[in-house]
N, C-alpha and C. Protein backbone atom coordinates (compact mmCIF):
# COMPACT_ATOMS: atom_id res chain seq x y z
N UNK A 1 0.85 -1.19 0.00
CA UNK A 1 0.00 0.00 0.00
C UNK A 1 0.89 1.24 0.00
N UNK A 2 0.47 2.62 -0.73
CA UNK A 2 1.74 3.89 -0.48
C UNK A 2 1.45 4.44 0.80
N UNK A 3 2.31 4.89 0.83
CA UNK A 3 2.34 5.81 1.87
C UNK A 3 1.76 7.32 1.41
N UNK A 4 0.42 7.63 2.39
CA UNK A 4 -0.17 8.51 2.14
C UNK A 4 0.35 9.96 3.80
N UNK A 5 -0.06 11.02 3.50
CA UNK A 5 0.65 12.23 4.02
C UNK A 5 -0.35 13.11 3.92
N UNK A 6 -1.09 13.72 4.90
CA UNK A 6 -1.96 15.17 4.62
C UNK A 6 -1.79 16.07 5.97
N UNK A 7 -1.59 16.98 5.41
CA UNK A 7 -1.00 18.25 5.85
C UNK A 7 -3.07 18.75 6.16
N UNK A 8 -3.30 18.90 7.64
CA UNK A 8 -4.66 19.51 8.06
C UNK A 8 -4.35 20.78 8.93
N UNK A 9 -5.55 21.06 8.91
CA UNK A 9 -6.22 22.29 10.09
C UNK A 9 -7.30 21.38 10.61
N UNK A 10 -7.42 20.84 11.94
CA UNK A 10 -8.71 20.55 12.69
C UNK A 10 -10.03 20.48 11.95
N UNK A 11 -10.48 22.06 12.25
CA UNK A 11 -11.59 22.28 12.21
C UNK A 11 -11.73 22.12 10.74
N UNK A 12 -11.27 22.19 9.24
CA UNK A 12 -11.17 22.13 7.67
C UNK A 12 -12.54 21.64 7.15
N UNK A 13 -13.20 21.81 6.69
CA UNK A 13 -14.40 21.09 6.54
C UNK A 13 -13.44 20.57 4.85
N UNK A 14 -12.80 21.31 3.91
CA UNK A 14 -12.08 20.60 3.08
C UNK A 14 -11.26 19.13 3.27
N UNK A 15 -10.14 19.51 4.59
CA UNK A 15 -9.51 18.56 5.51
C UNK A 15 -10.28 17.09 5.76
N UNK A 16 -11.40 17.25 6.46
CA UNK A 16 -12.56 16.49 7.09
C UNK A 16 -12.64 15.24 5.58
N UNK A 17 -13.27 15.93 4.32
CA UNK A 17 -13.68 15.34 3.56
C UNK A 17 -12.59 14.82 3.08
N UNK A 18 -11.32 14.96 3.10
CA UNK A 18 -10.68 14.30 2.48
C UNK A 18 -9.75 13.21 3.30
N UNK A 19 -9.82 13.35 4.71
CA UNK A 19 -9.48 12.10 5.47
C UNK A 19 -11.26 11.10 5.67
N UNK A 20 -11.88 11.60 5.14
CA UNK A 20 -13.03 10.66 5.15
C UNK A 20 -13.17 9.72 3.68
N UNK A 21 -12.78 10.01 2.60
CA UNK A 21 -12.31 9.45 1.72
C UNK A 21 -11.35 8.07 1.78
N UNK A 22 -10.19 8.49 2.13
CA UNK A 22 -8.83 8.11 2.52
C UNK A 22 -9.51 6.85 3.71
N UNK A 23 -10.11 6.93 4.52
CA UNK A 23 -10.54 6.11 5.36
C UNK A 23 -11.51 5.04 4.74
N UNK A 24 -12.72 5.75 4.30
CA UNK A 24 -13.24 4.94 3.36
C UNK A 24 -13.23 3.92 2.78
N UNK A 25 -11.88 3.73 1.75
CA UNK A 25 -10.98 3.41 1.46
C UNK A 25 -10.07 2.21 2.00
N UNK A 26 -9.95 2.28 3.22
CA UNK A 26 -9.43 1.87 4.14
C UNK A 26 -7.74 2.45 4.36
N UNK A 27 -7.42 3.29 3.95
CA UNK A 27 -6.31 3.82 3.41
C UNK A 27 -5.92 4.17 5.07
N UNK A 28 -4.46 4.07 5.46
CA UNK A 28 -3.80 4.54 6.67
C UNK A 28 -2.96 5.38 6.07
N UNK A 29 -2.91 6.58 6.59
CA UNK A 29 -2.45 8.03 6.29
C UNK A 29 -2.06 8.65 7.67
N UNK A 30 -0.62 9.25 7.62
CA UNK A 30 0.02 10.12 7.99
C UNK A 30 -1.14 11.17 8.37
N UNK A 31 -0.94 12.21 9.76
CA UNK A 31 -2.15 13.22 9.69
C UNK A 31 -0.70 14.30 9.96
N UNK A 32 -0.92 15.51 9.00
CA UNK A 32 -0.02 16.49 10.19
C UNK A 32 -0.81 17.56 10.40
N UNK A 33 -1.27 17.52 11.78
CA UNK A 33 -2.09 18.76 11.88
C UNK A 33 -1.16 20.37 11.80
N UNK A 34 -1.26 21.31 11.14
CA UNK A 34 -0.27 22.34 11.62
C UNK A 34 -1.13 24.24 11.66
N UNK A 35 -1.80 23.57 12.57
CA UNK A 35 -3.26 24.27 13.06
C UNK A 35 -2.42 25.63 13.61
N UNK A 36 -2.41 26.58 13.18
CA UNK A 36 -1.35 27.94 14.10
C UNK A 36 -0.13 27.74 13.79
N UNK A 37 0.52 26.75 13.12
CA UNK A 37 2.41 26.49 13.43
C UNK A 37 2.69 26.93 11.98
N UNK A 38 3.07 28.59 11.84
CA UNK A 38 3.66 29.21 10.76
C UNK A 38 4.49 27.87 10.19
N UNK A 39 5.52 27.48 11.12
CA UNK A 39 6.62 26.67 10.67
C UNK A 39 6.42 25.60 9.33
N UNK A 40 5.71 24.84 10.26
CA UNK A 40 4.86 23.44 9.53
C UNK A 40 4.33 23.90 8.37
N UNK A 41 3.51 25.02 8.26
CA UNK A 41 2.85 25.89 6.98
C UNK A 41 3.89 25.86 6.00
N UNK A 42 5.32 26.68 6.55
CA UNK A 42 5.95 26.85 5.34
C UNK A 42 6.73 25.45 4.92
N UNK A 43 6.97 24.77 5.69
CA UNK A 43 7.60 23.75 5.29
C UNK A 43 6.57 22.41 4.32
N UNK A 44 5.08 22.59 4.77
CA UNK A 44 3.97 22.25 3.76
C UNK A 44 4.00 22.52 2.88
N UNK A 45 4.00 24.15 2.44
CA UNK A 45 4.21 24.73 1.16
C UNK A 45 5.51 24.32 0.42
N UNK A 46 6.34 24.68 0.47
CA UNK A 46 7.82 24.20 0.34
C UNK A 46 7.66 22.81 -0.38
N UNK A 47 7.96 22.14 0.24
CA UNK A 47 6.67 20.51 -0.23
C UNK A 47 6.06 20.52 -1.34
N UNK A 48 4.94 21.64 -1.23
CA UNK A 48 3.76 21.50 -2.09
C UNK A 48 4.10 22.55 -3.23
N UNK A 49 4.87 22.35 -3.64
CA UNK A 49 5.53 23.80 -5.02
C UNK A 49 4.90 24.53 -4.56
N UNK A 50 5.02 25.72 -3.23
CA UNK A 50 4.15 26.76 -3.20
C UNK A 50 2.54 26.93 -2.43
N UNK A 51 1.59 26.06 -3.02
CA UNK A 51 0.37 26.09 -2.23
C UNK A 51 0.26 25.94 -0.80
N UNK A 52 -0.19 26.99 -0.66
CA UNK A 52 -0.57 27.51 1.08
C UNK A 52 -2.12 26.70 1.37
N UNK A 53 -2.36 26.27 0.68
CA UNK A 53 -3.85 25.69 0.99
C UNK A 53 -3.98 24.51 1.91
N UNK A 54 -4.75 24.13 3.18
CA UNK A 54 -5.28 22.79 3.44
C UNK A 54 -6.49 22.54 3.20
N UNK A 55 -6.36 20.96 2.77
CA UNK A 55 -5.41 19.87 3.24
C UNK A 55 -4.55 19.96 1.94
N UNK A 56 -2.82 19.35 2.04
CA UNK A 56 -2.36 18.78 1.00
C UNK A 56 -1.89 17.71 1.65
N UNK A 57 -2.01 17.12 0.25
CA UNK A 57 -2.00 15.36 0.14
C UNK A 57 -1.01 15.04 -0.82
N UNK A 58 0.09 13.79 -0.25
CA UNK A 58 0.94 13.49 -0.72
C UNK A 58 1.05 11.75 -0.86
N UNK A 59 1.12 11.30 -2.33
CA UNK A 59 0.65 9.37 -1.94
C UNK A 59 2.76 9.30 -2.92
N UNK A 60 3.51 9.03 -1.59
CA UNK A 60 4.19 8.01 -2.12
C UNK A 60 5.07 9.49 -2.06
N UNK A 61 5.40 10.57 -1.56
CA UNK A 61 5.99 11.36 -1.33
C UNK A 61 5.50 12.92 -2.63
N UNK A 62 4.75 11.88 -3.45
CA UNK A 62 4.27 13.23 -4.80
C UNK A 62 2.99 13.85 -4.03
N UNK A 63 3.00 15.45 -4.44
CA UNK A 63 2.13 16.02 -4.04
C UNK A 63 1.19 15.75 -5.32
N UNK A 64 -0.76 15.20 -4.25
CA UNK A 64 -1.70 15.15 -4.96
C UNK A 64 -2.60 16.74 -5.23
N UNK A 65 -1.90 17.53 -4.35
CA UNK A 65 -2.75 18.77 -4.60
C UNK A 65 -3.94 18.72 -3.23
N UNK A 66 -5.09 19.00 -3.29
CA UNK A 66 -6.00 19.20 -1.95
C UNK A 66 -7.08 18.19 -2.00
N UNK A 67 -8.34 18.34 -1.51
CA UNK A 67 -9.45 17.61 -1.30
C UNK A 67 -9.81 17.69 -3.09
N UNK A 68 -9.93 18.62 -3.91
CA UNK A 68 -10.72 18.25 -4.77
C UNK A 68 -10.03 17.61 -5.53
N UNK A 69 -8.86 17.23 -5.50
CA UNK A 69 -7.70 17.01 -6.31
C UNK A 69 -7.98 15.34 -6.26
N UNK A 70 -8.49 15.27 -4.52
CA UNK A 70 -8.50 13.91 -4.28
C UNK A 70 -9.42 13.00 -4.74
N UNK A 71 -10.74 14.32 -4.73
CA UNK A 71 -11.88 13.61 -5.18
C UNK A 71 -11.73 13.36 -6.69
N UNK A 72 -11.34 14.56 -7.61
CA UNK A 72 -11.25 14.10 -8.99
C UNK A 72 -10.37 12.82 -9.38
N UNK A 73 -8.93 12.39 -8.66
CA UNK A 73 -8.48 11.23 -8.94
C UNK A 73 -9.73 9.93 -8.68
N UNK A 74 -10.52 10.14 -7.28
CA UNK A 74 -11.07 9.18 -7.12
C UNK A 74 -12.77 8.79 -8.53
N UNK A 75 -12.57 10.66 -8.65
CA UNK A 75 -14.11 9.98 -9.84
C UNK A 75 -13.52 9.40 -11.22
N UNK A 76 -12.59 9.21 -11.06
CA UNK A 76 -11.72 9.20 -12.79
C UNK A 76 -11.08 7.84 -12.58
N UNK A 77 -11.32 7.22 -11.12
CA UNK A 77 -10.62 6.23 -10.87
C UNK A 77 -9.49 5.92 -10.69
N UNK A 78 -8.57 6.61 -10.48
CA UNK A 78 -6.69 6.74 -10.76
C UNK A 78 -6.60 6.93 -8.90
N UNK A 79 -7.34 6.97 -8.08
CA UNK A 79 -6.93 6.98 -6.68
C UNK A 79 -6.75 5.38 -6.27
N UNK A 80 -7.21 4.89 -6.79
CA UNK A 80 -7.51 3.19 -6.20
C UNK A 80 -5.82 2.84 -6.44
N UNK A 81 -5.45 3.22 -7.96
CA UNK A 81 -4.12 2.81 -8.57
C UNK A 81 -3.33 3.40 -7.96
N UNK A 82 -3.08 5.05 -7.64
CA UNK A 82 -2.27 5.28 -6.95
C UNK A 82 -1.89 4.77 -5.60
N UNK A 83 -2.75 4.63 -4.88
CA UNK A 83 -3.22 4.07 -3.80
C UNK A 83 -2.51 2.40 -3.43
N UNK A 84 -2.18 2.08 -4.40
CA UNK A 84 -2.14 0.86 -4.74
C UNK A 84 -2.82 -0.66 -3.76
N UNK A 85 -3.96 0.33 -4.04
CA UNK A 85 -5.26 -0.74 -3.95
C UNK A 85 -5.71 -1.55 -5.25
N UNK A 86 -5.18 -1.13 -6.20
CA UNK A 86 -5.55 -2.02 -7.29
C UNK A 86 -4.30 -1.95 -8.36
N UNK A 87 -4.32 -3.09 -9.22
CA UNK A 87 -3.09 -3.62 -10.13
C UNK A 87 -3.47 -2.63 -11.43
């Protein structure tokens, strides 16, 4: 299975939906909350070419981009594969 990584804020209602996915799934994922911690932010971004946005999501160390990023892999079907839930 990859190793999955998401960068949250708590309260995210974006965040929320996209560790509810990921679970779904049955997927075990890394959480980093970095709720107030400038630090963690920039070192997220940094990471993420730039985007300041949560959640970002990373399967296998590549950044997937955020929640909708996650959902469009999953309606197109390419999350299962990345995921490597399926051959």
């Amino acid at each position: 299975m990859a190793k999955v990584e998401i960068y949250t804020w708590q309260s995210c209602p974006f965040c929320i939906r996209a560790k509810a996915l990921l679970e779904e799934k049955g997927v075990n994922f890394e959480e980093h909350a970095i709720d107030g911690d400038q630090v963690a932010r920039r070192a997220m971004s940094e990471r993420a070419s730039g985007r300041t946005s949560v959640p970002q999501i990373f399967i296998n160390d590549k950044g997937i981009g955020g929640c909708d990023d996650l959902y469009e892999l999953e309606s197109t079907n390419q999350l299962s594969k990345l995921l490597g839930l399926v051959d």
